[in-house]
C-alpha atoms as a PDB file:
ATOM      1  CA  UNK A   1      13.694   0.966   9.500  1.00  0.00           C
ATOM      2  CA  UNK A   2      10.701  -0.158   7.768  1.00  0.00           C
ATOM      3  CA  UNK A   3       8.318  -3.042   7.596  1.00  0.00           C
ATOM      4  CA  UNK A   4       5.064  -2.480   5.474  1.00  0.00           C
ATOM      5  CA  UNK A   5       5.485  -2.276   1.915  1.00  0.00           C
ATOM      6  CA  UNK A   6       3.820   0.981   2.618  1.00  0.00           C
ATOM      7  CA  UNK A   7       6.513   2.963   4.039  1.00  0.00           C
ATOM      8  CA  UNK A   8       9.423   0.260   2.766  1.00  0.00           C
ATOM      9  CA  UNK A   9       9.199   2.035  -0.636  1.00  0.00           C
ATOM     10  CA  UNK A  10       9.602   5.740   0.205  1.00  0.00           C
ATOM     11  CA  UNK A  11      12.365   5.008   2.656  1.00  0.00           C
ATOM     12  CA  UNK A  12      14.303   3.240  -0.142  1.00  0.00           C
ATOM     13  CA  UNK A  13      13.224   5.843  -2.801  1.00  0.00           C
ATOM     14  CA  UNK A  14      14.429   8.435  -0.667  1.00  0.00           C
ATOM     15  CA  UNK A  15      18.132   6.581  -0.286  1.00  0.00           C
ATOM     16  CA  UNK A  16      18.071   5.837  -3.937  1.00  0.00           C
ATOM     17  CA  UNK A  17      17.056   9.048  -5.233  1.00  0.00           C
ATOM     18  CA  UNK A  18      19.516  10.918  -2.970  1.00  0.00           C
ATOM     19  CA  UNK A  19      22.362   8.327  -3.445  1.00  0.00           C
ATOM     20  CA  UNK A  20      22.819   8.535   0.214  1.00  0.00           C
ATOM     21  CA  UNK A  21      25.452   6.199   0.949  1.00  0.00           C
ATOM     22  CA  UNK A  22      26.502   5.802   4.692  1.00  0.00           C
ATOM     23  CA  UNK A  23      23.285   4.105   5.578  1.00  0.00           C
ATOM     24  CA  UNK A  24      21.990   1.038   7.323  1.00  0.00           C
ATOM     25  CA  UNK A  25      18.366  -0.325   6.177  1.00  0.00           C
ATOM     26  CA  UNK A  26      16.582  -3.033   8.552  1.00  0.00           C
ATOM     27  CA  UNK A  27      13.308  -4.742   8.587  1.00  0.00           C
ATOM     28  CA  UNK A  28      11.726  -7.505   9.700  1.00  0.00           C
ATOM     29  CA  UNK A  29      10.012  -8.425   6.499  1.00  0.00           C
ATOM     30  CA  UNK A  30      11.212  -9.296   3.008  1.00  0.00           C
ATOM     31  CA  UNK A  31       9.735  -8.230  -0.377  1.00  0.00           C
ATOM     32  CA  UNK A  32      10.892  -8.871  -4.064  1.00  0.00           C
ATOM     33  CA  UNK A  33      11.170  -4.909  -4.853  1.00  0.00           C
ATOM     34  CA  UNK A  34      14.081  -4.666  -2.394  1.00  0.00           C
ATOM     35  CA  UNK A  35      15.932  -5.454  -6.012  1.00  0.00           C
ATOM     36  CA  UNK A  36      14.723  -2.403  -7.779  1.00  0.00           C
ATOM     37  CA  UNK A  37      16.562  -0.583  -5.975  1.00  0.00           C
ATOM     38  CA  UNK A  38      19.977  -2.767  -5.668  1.00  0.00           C
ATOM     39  CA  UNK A  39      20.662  -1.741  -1.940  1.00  0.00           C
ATOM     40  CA  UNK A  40      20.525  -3.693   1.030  1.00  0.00           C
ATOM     41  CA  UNK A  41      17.947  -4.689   3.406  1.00  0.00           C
ATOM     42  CA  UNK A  42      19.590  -6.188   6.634  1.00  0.00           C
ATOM     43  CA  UNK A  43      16.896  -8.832   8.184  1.00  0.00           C
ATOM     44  CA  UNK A  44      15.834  -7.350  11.669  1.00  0.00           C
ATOM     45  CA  UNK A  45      17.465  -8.669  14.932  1.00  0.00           C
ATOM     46  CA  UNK A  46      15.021  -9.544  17.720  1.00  0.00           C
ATOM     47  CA  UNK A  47      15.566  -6.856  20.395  1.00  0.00           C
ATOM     48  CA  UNK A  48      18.928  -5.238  18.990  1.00  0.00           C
ATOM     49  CA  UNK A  49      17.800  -1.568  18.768  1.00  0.00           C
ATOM     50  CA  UNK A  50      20.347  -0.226  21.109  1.00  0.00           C
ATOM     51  CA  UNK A  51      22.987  -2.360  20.254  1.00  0.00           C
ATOM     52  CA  UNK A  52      22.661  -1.428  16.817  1.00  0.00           C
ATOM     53  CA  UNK A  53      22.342   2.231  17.459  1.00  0.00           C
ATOM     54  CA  UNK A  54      25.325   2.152  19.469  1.00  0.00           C
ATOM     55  CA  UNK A  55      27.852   0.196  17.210  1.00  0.00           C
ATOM     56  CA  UNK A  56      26.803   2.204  14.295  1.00  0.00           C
ATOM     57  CA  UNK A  57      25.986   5.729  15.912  1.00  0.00           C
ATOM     58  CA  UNK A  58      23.641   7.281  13.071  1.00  0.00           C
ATOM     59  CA  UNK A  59      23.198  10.955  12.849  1.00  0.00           C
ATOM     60  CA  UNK A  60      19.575  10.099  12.587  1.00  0.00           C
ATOM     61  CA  UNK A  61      16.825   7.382  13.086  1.00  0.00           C
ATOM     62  CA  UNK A  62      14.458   7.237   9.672  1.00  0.00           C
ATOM     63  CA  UNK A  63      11.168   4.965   9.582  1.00  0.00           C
ATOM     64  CA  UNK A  64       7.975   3.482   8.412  1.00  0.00           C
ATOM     65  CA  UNK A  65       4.809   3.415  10.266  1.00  0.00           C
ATOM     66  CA  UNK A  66       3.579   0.324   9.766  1.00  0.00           C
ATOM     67  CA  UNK A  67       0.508  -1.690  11.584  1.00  0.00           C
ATOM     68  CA  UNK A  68       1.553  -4.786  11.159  1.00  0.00           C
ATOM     69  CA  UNK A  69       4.860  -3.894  13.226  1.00  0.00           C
ATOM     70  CA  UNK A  70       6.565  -2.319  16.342  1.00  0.00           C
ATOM     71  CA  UNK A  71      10.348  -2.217  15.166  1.00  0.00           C
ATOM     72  CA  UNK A  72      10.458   1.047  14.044  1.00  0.00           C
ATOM     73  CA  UNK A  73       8.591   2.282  17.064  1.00  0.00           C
ATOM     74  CA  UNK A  74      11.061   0.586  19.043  1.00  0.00           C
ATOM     75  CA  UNK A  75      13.972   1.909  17.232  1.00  0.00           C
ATOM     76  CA  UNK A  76      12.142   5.433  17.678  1.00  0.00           C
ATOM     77  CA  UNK A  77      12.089   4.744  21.814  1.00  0.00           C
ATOM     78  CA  UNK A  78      15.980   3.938  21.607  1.00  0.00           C
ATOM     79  CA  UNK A  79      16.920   6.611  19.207  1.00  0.00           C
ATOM     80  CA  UNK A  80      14.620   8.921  21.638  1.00  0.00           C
ATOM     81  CA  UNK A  81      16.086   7.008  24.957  1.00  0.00           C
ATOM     82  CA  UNK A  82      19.931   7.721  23.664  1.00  0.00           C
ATOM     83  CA  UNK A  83      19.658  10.984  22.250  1.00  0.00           C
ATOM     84  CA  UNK A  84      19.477  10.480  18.355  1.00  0.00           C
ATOM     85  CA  UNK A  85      17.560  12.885  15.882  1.00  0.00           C
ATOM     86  CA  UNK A  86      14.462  10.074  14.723  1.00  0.00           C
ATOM     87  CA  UNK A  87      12.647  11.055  11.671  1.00  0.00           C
ATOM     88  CA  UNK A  88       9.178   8.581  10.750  1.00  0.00           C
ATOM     89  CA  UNK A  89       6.921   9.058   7.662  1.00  0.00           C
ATOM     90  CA  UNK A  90       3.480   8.290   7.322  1.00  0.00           C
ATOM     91  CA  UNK A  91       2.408   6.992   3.413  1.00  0.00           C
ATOM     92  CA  UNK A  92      -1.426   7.276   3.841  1.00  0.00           C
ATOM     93  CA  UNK A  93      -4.213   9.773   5.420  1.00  0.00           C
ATOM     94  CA  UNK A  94      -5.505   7.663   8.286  1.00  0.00           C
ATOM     95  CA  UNK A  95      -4.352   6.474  12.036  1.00  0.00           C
ATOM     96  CA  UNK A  96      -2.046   9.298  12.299  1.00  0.00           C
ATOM     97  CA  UNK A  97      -1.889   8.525  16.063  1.00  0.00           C
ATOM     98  CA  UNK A  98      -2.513   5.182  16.257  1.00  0.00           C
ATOM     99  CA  UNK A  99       0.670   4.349  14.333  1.00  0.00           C
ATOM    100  CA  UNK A 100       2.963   5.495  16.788  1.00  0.00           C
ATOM    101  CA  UNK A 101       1.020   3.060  20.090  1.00  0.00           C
ATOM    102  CA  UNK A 102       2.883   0.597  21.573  1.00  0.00           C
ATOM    103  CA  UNK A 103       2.637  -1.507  24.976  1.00  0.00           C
ATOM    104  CA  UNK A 104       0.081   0.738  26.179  1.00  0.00           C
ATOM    105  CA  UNK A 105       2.186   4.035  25.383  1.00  0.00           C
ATOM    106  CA  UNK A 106       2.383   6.424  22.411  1.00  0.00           C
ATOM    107  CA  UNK A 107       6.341   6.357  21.116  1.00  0.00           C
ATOM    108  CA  UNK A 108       6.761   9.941  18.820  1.00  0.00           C
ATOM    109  CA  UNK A 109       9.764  10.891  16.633  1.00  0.00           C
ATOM    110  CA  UNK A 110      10.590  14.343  16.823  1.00  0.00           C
ATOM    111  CA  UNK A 111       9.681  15.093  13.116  1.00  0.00           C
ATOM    112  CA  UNK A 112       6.777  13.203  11.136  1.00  0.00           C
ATOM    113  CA  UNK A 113       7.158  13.753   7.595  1.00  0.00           C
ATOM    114  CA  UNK A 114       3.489  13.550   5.819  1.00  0.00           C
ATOM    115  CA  UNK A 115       2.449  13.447   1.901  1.00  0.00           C
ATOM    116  CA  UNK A 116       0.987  16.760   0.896  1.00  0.00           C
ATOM    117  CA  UNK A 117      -1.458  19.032   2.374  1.00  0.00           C
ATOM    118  CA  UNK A 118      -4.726  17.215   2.834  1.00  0.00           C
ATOM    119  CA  UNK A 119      -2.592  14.878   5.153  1.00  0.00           C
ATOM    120  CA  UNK A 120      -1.015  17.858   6.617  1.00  0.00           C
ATOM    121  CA  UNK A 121      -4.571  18.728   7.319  1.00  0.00           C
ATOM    122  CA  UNK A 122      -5.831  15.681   8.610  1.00  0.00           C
ATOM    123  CA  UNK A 123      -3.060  15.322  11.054  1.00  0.00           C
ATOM    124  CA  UNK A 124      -3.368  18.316  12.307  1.00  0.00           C
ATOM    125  CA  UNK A 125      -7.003  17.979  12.976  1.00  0.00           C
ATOM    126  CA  UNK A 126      -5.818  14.392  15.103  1.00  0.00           C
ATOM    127  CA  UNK A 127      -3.325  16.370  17.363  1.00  0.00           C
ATOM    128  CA  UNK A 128      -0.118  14.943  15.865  1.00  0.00           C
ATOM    129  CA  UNK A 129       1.864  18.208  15.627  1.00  0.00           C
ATOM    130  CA  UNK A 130       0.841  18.643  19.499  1.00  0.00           C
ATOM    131  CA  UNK A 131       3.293  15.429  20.252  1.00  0.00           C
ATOM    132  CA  UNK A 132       6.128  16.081  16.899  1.00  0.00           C
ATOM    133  CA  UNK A 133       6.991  18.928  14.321  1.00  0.00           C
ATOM    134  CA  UNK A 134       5.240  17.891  11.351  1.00  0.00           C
ATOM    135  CA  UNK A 135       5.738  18.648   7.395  1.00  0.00           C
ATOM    136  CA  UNK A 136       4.886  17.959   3.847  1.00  0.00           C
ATOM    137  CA  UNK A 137       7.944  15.757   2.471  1.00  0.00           C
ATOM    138  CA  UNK A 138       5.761  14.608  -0.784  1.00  0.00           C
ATOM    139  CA  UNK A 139       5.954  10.880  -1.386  1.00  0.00           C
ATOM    140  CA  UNK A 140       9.623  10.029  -2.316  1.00  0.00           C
ATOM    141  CA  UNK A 141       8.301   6.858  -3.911  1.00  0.00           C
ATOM    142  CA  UNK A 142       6.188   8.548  -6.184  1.00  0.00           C
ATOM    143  CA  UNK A 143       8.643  10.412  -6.789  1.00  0.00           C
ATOM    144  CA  UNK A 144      10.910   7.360  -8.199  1.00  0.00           C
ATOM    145  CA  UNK A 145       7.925   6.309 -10.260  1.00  0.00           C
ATOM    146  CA  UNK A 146       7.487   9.093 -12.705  1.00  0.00           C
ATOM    147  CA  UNK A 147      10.795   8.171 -13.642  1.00  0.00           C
ATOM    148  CA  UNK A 148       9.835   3.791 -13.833  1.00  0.00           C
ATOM    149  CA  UNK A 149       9.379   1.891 -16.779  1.00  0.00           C
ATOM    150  CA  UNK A 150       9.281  -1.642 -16.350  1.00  0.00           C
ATOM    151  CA  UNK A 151      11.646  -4.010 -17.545  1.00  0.00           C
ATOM    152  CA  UNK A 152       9.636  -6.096 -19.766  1.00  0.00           C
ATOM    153  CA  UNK A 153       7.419  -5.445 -22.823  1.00  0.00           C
ATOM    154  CA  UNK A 154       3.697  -6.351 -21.752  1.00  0.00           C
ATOM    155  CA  UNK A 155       3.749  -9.358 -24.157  1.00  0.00           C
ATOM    156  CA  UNK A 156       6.413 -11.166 -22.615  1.00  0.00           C
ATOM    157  CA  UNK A 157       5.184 -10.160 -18.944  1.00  0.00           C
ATOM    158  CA  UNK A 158       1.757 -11.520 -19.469  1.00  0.00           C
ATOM    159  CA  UNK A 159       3.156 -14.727 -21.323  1.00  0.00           C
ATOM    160  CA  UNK A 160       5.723 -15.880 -18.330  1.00  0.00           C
ATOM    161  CA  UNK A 161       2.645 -15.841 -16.614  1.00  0.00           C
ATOM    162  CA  UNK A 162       0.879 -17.531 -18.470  1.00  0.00           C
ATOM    163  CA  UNK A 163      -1.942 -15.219 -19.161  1.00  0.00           C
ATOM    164  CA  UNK A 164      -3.394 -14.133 -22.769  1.00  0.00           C
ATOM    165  CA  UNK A 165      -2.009 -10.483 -23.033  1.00  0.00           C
ATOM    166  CA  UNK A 166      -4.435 -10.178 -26.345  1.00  0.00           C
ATOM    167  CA  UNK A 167      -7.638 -10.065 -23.528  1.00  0.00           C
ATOM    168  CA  UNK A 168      -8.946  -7.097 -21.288  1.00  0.00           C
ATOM    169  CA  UNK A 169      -7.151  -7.668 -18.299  1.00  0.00           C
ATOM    170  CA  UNK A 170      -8.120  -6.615 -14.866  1.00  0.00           C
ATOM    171  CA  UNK A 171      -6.056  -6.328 -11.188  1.00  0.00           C
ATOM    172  CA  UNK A 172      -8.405  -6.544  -8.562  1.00  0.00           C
ATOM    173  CA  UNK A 173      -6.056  -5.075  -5.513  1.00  0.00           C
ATOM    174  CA  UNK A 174      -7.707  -5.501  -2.037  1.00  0.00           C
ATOM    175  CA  UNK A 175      -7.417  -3.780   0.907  1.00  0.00           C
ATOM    176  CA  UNK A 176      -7.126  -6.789   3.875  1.00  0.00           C
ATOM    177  CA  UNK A 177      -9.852  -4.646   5.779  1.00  0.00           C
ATOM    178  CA  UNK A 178     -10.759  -8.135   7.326  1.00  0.00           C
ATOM    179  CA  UNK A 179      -7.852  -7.281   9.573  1.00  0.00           C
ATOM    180  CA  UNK A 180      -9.022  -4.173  11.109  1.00  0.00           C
ATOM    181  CA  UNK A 181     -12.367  -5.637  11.679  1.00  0.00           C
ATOM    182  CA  UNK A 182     -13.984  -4.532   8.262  1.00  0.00           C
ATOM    183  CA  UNK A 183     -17.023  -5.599   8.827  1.00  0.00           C
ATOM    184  CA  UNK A 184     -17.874  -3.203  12.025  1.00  0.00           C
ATOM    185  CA  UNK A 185     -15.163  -0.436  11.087  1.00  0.00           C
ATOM    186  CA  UNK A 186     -16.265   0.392   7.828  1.00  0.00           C
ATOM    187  CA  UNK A 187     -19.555  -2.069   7.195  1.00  0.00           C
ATOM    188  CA  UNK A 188     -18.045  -4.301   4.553  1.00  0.00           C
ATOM    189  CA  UNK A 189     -14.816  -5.752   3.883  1.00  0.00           C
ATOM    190  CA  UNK A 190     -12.720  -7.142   1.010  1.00  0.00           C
ATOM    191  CA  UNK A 191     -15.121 -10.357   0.925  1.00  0.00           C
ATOM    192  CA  UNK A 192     -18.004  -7.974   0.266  1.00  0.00           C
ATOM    193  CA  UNK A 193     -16.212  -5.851  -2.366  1.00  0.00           C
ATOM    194  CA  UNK A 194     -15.028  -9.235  -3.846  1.00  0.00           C
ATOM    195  CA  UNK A 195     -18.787 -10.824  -3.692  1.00  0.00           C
ATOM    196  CA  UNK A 196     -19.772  -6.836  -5.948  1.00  0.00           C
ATOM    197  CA  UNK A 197     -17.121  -7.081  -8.073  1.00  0.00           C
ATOM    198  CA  UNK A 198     -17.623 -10.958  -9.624  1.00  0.00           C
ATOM    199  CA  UNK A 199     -20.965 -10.637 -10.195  1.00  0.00           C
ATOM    200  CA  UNK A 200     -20.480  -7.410 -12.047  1.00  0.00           C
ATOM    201  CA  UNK A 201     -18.194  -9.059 -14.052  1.00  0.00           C
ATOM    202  CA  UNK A 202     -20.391 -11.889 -14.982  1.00  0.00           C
ATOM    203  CA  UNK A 203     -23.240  -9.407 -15.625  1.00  0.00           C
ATOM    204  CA  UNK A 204     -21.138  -6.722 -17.721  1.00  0.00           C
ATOM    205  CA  UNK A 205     -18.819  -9.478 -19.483  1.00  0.00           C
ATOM    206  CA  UNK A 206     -20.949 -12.094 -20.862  1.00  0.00           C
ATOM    207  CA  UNK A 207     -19.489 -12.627 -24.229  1.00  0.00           C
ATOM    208  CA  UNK A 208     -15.811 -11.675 -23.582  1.00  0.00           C
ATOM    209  CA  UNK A 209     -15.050 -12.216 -20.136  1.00  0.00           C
ATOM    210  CA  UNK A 210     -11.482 -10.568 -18.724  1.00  0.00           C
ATOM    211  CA  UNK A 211      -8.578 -11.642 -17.242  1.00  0.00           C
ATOM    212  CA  UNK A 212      -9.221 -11.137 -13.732  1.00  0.00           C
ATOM    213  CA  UNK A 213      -5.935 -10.923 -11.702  1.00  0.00           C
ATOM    214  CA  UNK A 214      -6.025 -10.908  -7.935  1.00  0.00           C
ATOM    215  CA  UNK A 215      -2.791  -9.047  -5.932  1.00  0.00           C
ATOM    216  CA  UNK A 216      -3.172 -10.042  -3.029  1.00  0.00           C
ATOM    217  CA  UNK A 217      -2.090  -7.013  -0.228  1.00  0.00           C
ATOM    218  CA  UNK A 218       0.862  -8.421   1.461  1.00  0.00           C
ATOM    219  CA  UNK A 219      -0.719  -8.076   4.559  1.00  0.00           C
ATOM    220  CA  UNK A 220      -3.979 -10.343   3.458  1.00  0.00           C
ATOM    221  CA  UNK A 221      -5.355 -13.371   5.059  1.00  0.00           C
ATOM    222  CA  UNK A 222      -5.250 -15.160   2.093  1.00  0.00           C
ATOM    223  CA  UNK A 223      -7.468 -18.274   3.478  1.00  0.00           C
ATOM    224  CA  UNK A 224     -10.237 -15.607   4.536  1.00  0.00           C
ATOM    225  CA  UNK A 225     -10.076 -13.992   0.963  1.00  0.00           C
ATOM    226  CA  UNK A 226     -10.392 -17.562  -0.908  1.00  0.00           C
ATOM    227  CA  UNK A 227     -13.509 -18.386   0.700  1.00  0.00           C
ATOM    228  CA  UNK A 228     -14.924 -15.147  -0.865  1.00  0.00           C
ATOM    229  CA  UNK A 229     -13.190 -16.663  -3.856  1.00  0.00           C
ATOM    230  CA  UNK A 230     -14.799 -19.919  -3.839  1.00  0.00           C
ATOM    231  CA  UNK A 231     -18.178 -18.466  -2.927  1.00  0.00           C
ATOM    232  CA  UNK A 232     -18.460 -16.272  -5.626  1.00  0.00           C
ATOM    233  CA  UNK A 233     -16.463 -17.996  -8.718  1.00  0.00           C
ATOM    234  CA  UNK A 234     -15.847 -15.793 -11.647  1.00  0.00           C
ATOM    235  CA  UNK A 235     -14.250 -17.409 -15.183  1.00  0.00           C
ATOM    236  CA  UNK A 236     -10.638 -16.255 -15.700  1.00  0.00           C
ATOM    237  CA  UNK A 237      -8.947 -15.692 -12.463  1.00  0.00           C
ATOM    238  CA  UNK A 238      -5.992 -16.068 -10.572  1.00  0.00           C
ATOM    239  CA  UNK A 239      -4.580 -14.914  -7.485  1.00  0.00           C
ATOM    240  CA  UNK A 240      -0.827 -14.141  -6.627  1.00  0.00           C
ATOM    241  CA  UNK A 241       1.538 -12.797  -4.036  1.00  0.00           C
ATOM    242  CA  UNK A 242       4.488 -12.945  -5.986  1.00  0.00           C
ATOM    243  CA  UNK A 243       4.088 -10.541  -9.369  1.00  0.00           C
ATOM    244  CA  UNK A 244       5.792  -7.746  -9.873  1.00  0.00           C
ATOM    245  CA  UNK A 245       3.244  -5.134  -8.301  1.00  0.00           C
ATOM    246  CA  UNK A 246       4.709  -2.005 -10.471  1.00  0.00           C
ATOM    247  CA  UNK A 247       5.106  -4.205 -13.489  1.00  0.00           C
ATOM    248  CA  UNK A 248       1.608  -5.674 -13.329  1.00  0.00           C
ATOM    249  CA  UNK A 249      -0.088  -2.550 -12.726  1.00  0.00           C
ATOM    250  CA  UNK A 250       1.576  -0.708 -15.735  1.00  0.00           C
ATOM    251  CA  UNK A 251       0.550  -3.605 -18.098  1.00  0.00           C
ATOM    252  CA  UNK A 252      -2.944  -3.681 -16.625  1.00  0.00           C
ATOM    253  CA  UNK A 253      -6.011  -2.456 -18.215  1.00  0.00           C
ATOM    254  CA  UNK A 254      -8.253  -1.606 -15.299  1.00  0.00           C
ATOM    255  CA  UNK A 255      -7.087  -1.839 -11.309  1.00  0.00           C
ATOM    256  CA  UNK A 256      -9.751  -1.872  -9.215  1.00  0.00           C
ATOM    257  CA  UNK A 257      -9.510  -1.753  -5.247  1.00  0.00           C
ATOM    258  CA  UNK A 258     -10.793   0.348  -2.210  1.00  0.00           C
ATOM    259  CA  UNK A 259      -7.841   2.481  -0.341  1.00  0.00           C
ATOM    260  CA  UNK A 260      -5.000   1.086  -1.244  1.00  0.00           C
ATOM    261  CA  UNK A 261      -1.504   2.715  -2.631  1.00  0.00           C
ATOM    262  CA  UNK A 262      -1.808   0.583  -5.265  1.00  0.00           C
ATOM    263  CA  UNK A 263      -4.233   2.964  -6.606  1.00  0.00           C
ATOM    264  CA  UNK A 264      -2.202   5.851  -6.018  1.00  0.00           C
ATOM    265  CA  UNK A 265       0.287   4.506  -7.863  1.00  0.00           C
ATOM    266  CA  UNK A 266      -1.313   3.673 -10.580  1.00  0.00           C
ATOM    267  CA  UNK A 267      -3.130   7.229 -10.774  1.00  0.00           C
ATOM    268  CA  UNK A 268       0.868   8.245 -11.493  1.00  0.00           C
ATOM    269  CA  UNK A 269       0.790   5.520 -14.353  1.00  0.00           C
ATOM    270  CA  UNK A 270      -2.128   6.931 -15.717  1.00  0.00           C
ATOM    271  CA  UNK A 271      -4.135   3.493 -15.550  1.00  0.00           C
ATOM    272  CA  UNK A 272      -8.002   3.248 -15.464  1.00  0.00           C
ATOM    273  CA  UNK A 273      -8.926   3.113 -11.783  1.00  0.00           C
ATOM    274  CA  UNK A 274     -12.319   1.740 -10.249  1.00  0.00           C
ATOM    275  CA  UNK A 275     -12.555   2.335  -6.436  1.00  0.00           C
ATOM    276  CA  UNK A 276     -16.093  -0.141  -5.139  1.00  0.00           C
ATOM    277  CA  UNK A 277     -16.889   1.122  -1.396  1.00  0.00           C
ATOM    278  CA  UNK A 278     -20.162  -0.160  -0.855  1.00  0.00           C
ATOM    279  CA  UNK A 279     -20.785   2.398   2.700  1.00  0.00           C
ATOM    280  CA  UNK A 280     -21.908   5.309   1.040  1.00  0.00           C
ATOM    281  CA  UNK A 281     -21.632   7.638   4.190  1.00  0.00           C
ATOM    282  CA  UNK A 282     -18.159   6.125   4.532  1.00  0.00           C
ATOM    283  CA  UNK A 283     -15.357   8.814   5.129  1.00  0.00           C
ATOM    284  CA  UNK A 284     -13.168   7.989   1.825  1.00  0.00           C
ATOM    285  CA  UNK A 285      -9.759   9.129   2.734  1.00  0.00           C
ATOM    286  CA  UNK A 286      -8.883   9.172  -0.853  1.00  0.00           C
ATOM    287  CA  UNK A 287     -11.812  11.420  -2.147  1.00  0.00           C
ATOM    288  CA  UNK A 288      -9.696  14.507  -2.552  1.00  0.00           C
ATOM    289  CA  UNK A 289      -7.204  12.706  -4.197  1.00  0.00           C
ATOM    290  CA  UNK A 290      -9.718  11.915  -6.582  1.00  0.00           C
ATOM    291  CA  UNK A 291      -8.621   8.407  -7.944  1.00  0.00           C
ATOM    292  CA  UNK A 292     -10.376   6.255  -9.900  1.00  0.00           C
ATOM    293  CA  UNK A 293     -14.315   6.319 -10.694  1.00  0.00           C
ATOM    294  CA  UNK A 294     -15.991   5.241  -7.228  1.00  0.00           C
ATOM    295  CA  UNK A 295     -18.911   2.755  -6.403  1.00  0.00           C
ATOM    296  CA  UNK A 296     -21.143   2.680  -3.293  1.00  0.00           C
ATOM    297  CA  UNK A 297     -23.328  -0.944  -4.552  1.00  0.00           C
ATOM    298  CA  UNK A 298     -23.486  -3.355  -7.447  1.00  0.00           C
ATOM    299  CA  UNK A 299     -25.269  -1.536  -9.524  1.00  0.00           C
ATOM    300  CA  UNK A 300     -22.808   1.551  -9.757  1.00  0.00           C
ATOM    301  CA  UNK A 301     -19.769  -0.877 -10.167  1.00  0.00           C
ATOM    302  CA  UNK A 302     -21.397  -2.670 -13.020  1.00  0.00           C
ATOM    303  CA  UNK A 303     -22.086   0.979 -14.819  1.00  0.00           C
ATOM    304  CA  UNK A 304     -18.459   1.675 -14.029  1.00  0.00           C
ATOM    305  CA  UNK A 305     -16.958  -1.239 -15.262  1.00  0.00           C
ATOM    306  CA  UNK A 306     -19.380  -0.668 -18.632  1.00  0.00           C
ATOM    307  CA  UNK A 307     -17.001   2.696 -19.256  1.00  0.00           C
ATOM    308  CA  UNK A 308     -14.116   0.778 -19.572  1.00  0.00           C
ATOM    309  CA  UNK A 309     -15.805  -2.275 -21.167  1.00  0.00           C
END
């Protein structure tokens, strides 16, 4: 069970990597990479954990931990209720309790499965393992992308889109931080790092301005990030929802974003990765990952993007 694109993409790395067969995938959202990995997603039932569970009596209970979601902490409370082995993953380093909340209660699996050691670290140091055993599982879907190469040449990518594939181009990949209350959380949000990043732009590219490509998270407000947008123009932008993600970000020049897998990601495709955090006592949960060149204010993101200019 999955939701987020987040944990979606391990879960079906992990099936299509182990060519495990006798399974049953469900969520409750949809998302064009479902086809990469030509198996199928059944569309979530309102309320139909135990019913489910008990027609199809799995060995085990596999999920997500997503945010934006509670069916795979309510198919962790049935699988828990009825006696099935539940397993749940966590992609990222933060809100390693927080993901498993729910109507006032925490809901644990009996096994977390977590990234690599830092995370291992990290959850430790929040109590997790004091609730569920934990463990280092890597990150299956990293995993399944040393092994990607996208279907179509970057000239003919670019052109169905319509954009000049002869120009610098640019993914800007937001974090919707405006959902967690950006603003007070962390001090800024992906308005502010938008407001940084297009007048860099204008500053560093006068003569030959990018392509400026905005992927929008699929958990964005997308009418609270086009306000940004409109207050702070920059020349030779668009915004979309509905690219390829892997195929973009292997054709791209430069991604550029805050936390986001994305980034990760495109560490493993060896891309050119800016990070703009403008909090510089903020606790960066990716700094010992060490992607991408990091900016704390305008001034260092310009100087970044100048490297890459």
């Amino acid at each position: 069970m999955f939701s987020d694109p987040g944990g979606a993409k391990p879960i079906l790395a992990l099936v299509y990597l182990n060519r495990i067969k006798n399974c049953k995938l469900i969520s409750d959202r949809h998302y064009d990479f479902f086809s990469d990995f030509n198996l199928n997603v059944e569309a979530y039932k309102l309320d139909k954990e135990q019913s489910i569970i008990n027609e199809y009596k799995p060995d085990y209970i596999f999920t997500g931990t997503s945010y934006t979601s509670n069916i795979e902490l309510k198919f962790i409370s049935e699988g828990n209720n009825l006696n099935v082995k539940t397993y749940s993953f966590v992609d990222h380093y933060t809100n390693f309790i927080n993901r498993f909340y729910l109507n006032d209660k925490y809901i644990f699996p009996d096994e977390i499965f977590l990234t690599d050691q830092r995370a291992l670290i990290l959850a430790k140091k929040a109590g997790l393992n004091k609730n569920s055993k934990i463990q280092i599982s890597g990150n299956f879907y990293h995993e399944y992308l040393t092994k990607w190469e996208p279907k179509l040449s970057k000239n003919n990518f670019f052109s169905n889109i319509g954009v000049d594939y002869n120009k610098r181009i640019i993914v800007f990949a937001p974090d919707p931080l405006s959902n967690l209350n950006g603003e007070n959380v962390f001090s800024f949000d992906e308005s502010d790092v938008w407001k940084d990043l297009s007048t860099a732009l204008s500053n560093v590219f006068i003569d030959n301005p990018p392509i400026l490509i905005v992927k929008y998270h699929p958990n964005q407000n997308i009418n609270y990030l086009k306000k940004a947008i409109k207050k702070f123009p920059v020349n030779n932008y668009f915004c979309t929802d509905s690219i390829d993600t892997n195929t973009l970000i292997y054709h791209a020049d430069i991604v550029i974003g805050m936390f986001s897998n994305i980034l990760i990601e495109a560490k493993i495709f060896n891309k050119k990765i800016l990070r703009h955090l403008p909090n510089s006592e903020l606790n960066d949960p990716l700094k010992q990952s060490k992607v991408g060149h990091v900016s704390n204010d305008l001034e260092g993101l310009a100087r970044n993007l100048k490297l890459f200019k």
